[in-house]
Protein backbone atom coordinates (compact mmCIF):
# COMPACT_ATOMS: atom_id res chain seq x y z
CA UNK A 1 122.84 97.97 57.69
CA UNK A 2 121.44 96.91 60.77
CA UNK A 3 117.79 96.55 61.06
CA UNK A 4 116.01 98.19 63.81
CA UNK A 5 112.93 97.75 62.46
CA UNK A 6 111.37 95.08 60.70
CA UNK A 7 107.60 93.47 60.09
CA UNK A 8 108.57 91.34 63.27
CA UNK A 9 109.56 94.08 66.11
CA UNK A 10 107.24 96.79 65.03
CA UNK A 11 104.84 96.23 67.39
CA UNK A 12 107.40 95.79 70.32
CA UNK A 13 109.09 98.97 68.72
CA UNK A 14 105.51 100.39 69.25
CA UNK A 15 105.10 99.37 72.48
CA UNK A 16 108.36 100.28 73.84
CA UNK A 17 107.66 104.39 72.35
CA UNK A 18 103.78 104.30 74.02
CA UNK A 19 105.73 103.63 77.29
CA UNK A 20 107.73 106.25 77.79
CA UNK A 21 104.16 108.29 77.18
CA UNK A 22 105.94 111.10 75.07
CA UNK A 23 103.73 111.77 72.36
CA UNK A 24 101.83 114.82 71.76
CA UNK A 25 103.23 115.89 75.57
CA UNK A 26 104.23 119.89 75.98
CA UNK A 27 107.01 121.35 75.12
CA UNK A 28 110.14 121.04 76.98
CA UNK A 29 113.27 122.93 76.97
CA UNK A 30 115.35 120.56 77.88
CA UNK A 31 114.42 118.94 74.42
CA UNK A 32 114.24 122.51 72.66
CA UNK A 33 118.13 123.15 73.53
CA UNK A 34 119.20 119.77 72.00
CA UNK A 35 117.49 120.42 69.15
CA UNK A 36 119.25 123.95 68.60
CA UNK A 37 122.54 122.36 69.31
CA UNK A 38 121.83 119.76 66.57
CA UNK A 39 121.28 122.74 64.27
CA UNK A 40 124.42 124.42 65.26
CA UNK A 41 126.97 120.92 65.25
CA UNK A 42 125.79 120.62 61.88
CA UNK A 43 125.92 123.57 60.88
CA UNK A 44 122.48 124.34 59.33
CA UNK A 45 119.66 126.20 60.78
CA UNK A 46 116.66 123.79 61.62
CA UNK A 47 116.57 120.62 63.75
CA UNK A 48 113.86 118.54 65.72
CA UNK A 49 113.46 115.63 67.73
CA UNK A 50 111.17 113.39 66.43
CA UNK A 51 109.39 110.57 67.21
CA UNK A 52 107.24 107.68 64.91
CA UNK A 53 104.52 106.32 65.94
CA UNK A 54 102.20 103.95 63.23
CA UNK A 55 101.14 106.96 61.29
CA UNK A 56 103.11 109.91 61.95
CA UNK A 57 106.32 111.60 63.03
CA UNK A 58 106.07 113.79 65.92
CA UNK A 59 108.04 117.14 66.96
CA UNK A 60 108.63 117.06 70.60
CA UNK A 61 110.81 119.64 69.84
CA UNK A 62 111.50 122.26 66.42
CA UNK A 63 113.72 124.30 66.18
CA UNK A 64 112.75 126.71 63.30
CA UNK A 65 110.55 124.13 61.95
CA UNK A 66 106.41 124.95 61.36
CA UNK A 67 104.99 121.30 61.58
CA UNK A 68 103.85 120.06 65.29
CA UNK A 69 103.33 116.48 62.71
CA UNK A 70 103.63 114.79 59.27
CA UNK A 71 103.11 111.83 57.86
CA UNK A 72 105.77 108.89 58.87
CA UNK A 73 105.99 108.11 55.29
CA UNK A 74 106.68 111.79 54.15
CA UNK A 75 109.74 111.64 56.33
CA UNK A 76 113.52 110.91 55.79
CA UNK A 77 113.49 109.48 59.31
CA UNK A 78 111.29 107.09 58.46
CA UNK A 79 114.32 105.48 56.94
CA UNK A 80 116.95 106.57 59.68
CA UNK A 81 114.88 104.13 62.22
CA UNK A 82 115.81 101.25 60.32
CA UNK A 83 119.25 101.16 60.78
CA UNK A 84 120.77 102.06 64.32
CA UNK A 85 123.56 104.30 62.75
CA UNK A 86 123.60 107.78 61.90
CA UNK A 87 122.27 108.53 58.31
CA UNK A 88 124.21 111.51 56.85
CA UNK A 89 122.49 112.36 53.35
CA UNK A 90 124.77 115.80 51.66
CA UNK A 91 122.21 116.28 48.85
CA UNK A 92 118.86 114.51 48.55
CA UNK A 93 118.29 114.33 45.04
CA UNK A 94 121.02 112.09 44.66
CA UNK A 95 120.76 109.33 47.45
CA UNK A 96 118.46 106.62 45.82
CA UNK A 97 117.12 105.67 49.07
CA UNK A 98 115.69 109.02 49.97
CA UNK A 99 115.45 110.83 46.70
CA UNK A 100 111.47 110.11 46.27
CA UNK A 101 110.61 110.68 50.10
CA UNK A 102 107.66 113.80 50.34
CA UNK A 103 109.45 116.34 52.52
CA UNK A 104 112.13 116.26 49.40
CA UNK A 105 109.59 116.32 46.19
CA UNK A 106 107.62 118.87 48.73
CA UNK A 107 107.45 121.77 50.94
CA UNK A 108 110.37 122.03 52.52
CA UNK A 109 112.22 120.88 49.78
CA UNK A 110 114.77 119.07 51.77
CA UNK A 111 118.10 118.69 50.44
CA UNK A 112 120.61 118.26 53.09
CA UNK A 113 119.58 115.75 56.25
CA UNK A 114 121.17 114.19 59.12
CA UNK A 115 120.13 112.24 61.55
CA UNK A 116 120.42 109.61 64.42
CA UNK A 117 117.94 107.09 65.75
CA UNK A 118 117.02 107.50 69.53
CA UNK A 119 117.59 104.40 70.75
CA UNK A 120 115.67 102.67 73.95
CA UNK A 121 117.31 100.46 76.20
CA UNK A 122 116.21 97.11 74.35
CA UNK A 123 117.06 98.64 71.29
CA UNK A 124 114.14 99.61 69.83
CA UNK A 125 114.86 102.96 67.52
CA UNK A 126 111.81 105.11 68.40
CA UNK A 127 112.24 107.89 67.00
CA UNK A 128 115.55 110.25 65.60
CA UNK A 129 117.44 113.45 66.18
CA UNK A 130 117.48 115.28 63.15
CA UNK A 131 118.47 118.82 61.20
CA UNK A 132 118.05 119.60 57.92
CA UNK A 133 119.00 122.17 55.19
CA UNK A 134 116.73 123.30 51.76
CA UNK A 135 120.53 123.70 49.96
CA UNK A 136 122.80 121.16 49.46
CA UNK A 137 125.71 120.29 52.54
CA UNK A 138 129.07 119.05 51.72
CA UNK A 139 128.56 116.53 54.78
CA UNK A 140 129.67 116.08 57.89
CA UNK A 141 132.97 115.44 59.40
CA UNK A 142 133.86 112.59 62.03
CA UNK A 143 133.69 115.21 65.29
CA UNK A 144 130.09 116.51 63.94
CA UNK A 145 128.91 112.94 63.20
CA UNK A 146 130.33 111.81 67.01
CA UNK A 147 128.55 115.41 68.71
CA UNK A 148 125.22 114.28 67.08
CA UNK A 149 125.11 111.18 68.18
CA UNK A 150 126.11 112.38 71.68
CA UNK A 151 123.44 114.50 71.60
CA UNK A 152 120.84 111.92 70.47
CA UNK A 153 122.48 109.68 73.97
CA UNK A 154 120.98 112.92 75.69
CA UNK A 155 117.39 112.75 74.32
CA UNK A 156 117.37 109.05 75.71
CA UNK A 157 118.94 109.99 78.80
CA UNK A 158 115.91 112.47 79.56
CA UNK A 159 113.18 109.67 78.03
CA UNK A 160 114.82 107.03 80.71
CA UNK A 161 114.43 109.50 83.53
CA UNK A 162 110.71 110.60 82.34
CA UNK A 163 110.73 106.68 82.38
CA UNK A 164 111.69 106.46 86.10
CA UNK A 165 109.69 109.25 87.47
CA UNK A 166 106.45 108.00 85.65
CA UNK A 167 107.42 104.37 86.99
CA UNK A 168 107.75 105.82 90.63
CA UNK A 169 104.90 107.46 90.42
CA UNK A 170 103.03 104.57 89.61
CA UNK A 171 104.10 102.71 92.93
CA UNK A 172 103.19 105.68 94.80
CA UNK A 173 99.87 105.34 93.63
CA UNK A 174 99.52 101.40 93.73
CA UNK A 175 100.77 101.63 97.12
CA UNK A 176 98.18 104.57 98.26
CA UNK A 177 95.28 102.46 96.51
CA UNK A 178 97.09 99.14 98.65
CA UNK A 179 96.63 101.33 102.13
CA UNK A 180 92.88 102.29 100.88
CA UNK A 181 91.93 98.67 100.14
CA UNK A 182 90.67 96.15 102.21
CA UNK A 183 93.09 92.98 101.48
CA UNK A 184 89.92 90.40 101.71
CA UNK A 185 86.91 92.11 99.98
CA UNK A 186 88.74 93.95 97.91
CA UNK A 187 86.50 97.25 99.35
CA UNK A 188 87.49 100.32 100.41
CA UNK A 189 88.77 99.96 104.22
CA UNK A 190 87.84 102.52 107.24
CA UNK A 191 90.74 105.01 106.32
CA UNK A 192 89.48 105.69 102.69
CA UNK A 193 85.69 105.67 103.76
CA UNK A 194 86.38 108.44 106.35
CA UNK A 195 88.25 110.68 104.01
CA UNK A 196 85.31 110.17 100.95
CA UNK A 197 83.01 111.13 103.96
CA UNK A 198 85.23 114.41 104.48
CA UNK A 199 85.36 115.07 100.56
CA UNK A 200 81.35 114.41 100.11
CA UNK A 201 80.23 117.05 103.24
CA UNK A 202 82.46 119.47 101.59
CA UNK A 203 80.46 118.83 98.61
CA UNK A 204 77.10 119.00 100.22
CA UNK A 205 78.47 122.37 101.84
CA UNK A 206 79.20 123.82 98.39
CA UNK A 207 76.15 122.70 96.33
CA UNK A 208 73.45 122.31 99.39
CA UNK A 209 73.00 118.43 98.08
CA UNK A 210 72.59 115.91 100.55
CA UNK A 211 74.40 113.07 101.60
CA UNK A 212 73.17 109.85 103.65
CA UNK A 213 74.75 106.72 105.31
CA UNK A 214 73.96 102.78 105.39
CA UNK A 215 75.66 100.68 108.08
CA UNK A 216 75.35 97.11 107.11
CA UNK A 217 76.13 94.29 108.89
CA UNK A 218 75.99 90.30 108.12
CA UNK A 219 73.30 88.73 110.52
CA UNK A 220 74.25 85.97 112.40
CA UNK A 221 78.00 85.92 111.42
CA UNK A 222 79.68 84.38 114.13
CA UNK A 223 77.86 81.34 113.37
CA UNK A 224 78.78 80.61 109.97
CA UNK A 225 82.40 80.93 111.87
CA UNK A 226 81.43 78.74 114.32
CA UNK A 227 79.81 75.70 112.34
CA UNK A 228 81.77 76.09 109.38
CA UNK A 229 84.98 77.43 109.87
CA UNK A 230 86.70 80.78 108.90
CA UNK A 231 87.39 80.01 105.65
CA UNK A 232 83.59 79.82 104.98
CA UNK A 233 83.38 82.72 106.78
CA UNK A 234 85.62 84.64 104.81
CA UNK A 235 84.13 83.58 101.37
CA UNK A 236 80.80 84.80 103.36
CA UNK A 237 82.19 88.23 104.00
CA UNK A 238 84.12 88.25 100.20
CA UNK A 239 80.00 87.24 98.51
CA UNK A 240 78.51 89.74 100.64
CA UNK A 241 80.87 92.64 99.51
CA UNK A 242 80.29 91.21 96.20
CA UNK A 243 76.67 91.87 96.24
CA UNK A 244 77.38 95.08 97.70
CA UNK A 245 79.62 96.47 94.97
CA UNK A 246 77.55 95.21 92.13
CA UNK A 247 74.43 97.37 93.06
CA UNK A 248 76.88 100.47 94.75
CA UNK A 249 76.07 103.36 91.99
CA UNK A 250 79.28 105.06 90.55
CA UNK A 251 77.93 108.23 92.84
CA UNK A 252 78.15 106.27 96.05
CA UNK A 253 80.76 104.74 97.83
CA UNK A 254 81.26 101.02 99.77
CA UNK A 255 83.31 100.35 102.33
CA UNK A 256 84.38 97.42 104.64
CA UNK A 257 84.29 99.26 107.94
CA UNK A 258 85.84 95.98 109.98
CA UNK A 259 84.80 92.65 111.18
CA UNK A 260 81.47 91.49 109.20
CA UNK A 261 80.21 95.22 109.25
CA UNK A 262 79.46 97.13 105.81
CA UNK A 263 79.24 101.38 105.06
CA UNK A 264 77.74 102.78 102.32
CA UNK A 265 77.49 106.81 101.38
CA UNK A 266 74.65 107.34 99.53
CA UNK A 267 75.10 110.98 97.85
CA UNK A 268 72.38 112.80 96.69
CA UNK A 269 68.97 110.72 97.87
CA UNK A 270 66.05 111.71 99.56
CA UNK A 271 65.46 109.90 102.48
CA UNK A 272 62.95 108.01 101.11
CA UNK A 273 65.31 107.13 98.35
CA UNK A 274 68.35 106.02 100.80
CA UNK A 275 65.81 103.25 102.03
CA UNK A 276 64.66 102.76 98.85
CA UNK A 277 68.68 101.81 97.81
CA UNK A 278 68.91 100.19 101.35
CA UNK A 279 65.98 97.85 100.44
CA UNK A 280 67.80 96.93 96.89
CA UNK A 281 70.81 96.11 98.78
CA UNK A 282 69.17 93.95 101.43
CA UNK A 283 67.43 92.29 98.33
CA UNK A 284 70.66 91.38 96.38
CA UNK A 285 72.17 89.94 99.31
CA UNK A 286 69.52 87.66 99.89
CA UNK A 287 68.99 86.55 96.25
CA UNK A 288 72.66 85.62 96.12
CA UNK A 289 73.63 84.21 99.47
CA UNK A 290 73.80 80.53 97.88
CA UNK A 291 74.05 77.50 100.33
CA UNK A 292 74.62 79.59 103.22
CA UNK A 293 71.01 81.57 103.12
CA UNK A 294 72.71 84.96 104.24
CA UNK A 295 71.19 88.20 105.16
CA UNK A 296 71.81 91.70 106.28
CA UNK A 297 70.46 94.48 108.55
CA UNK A 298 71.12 97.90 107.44
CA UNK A 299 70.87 101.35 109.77
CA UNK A 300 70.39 104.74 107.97
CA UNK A 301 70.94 108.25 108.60
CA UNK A 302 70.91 111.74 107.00
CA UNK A 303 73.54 113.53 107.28
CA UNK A 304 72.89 116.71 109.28
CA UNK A 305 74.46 120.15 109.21
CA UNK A 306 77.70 120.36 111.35
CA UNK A 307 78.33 116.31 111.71
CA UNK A 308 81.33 114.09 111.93
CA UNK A 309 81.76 111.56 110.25
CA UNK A 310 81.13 109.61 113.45
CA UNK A 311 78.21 111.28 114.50
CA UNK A 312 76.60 110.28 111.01
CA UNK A 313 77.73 106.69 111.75
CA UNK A 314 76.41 106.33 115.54
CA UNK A 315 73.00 107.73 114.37
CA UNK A 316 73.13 104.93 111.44
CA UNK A 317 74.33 102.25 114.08
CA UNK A 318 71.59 102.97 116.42
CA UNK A 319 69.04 102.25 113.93
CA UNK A 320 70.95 99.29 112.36
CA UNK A 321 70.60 98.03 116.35
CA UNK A 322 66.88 98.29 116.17
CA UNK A 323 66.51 96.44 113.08
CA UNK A 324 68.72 93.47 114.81
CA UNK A 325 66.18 93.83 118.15
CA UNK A 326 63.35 93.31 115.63
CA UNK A 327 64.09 90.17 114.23
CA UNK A 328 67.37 91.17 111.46
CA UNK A 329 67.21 90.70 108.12
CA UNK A 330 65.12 94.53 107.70
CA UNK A 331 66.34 98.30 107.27
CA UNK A 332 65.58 101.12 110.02
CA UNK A 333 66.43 104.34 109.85
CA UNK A 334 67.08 106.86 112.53
């Protein structure tokens, strides 16, 4: 017998089932139909396909069997996943190694089982193809034991593509969140800042909520540039976003709009509020600006009824202009 399971690979056994992300997933036919032509090559009427996790074997898919779940220890293929060959049992009650398992001294009163482990590429058995009988079976012959096994090749062939679909998926979205993402703050970038603009009038349309807009910018930048270098500069522009995100509320949103300039959308604040946050976020900046002694100058404006996204903005900018003509380091609103 070859082990497929021990003390030492359980956990990588473990891991390697989580990441297909099968468990406790709806019902697919694909799965159902193997499981009735399990039934059918060996010539009984009930199968599954089964997986273990720590606790319990799970049905992805019965065929004429009640339980959605039982206990991994009340199961026989709780032993079939420690081998990585078929386990063909004719009558229960007189195989030692299965005799005193719960789903034979209990409801269903199992008598007949065979099964296969489903095997993952690194050879981790994760779970089995099974079917079952409640009357003794005189066995199986070479061609059944070959068809079941084929069939169990199936049930990994459709976890490996659920596999590659889920991992394709994933790049599709780490790409989309790469195109959203400023590469040196980390923030948002224009692109995703107009489009949560677009998604937060639509909800200020629907609900009658308001929505607001900060346009911050770093005072003085260029110098910090000039005297020290861009490297400085950048670790200037990386602190300041910094500040930024750790007082942005999970409601509002932070972007890097380009060059040393800042947005913020401030969703659902009073006016008085918005400068209220705008304040907090001129404060933060300030009390962690290090050696360099940074500050900001911040423009707001309400969103009005009917506005672009750049109409908001312009408003915003104009004001964040007259804070600049008034000495920086202050908030003005439009």
């Amino acid at each position: 017998m070859t082990d497929a399971v021990t003390l030492n690979n359980e956990t990588s056994r473990l891991d390697a089932l989580f990441s297909y992300q099968i468990l406790d997933s709806e019902p697919e036919q694909e799965y159902d139909d193997i499981a009735r032509l399990a039934a059918y090559v060996c010539g009984v009427d009930r199968a599954m396909v089964a997986f273990l996790d720590q606790d319990r074997k799970w049905h992805k898919a019965r065929y004429n069997i009640a339980a959605i779940e039982v206990p991994r220890d009340f199961s026989i293929c709780s032993v079939t996943i420690l081998d990585d060959q078929p386990l063909v049992v004719p009558d229960t009650h007189k195989e030692p190694l299965v005799k005193n398992i719960g789903m034979v001294t209990e409801a269903p009163y199992v008598r007949f089982y065979a099964g296969v482990p489903l095997i993952d590429r690194d050879g981790f058995a994760i779970g089995t193809l099974c079917a079952i009988d409640t009357k003794p079976h005189p066995g199986l012959n070479e061609e059944q034991v070959n068809n079941l096994v084929a069939l169990g090749r199936q049930v990994m062939q459709l976890l490996e593509l659920r596999y590659q679909l889920m991992q394709t998926k994933a790049n599709e979205l780490r790409l989309r969140d790469l195109s959203l993402t400023d590469d040196l703050t980390g923030l948002y970038n224009r692109r995703a800042l107009i489009d949560a603009f677009q998604a937060e009038v639509s909800r200020v349309k629907r609900s009658g909520s308001v929505l607001s807009l900060l346009v911050v910018d770093i005072d003085h930048f260029k110098l910090f540039n000039d005297q020290f270098g861009h490297t400085v500069g950048d670790q200037v522009l990386k602190n300041v976003a910094d500040s930024l995100r750790s007082r942005t509320r999970s409601s509002d949103f932070c972007a890097r709009y380009g060059g040393e300039e800042f947005v913020i959308l401030l969703a659902q604040v009073t006016h008085k509020q918005g400068l209220g946050i705008a304040e907090m976020y001129r404060r933060t900046v300030v009390e962690r600006s290090g050696d360099y002694k940074v500050t900001i100058s911040l423009g707001h404006a309400s969103y009005e009824d009917g506005d672009s996204f750049e109409d908001c903005f312009d408003r915003a900018d104009l004001a964040l202009s007259q804070a600049k003509a008034q000495g920086r380091n202050r908030i003005r609103s439009y």
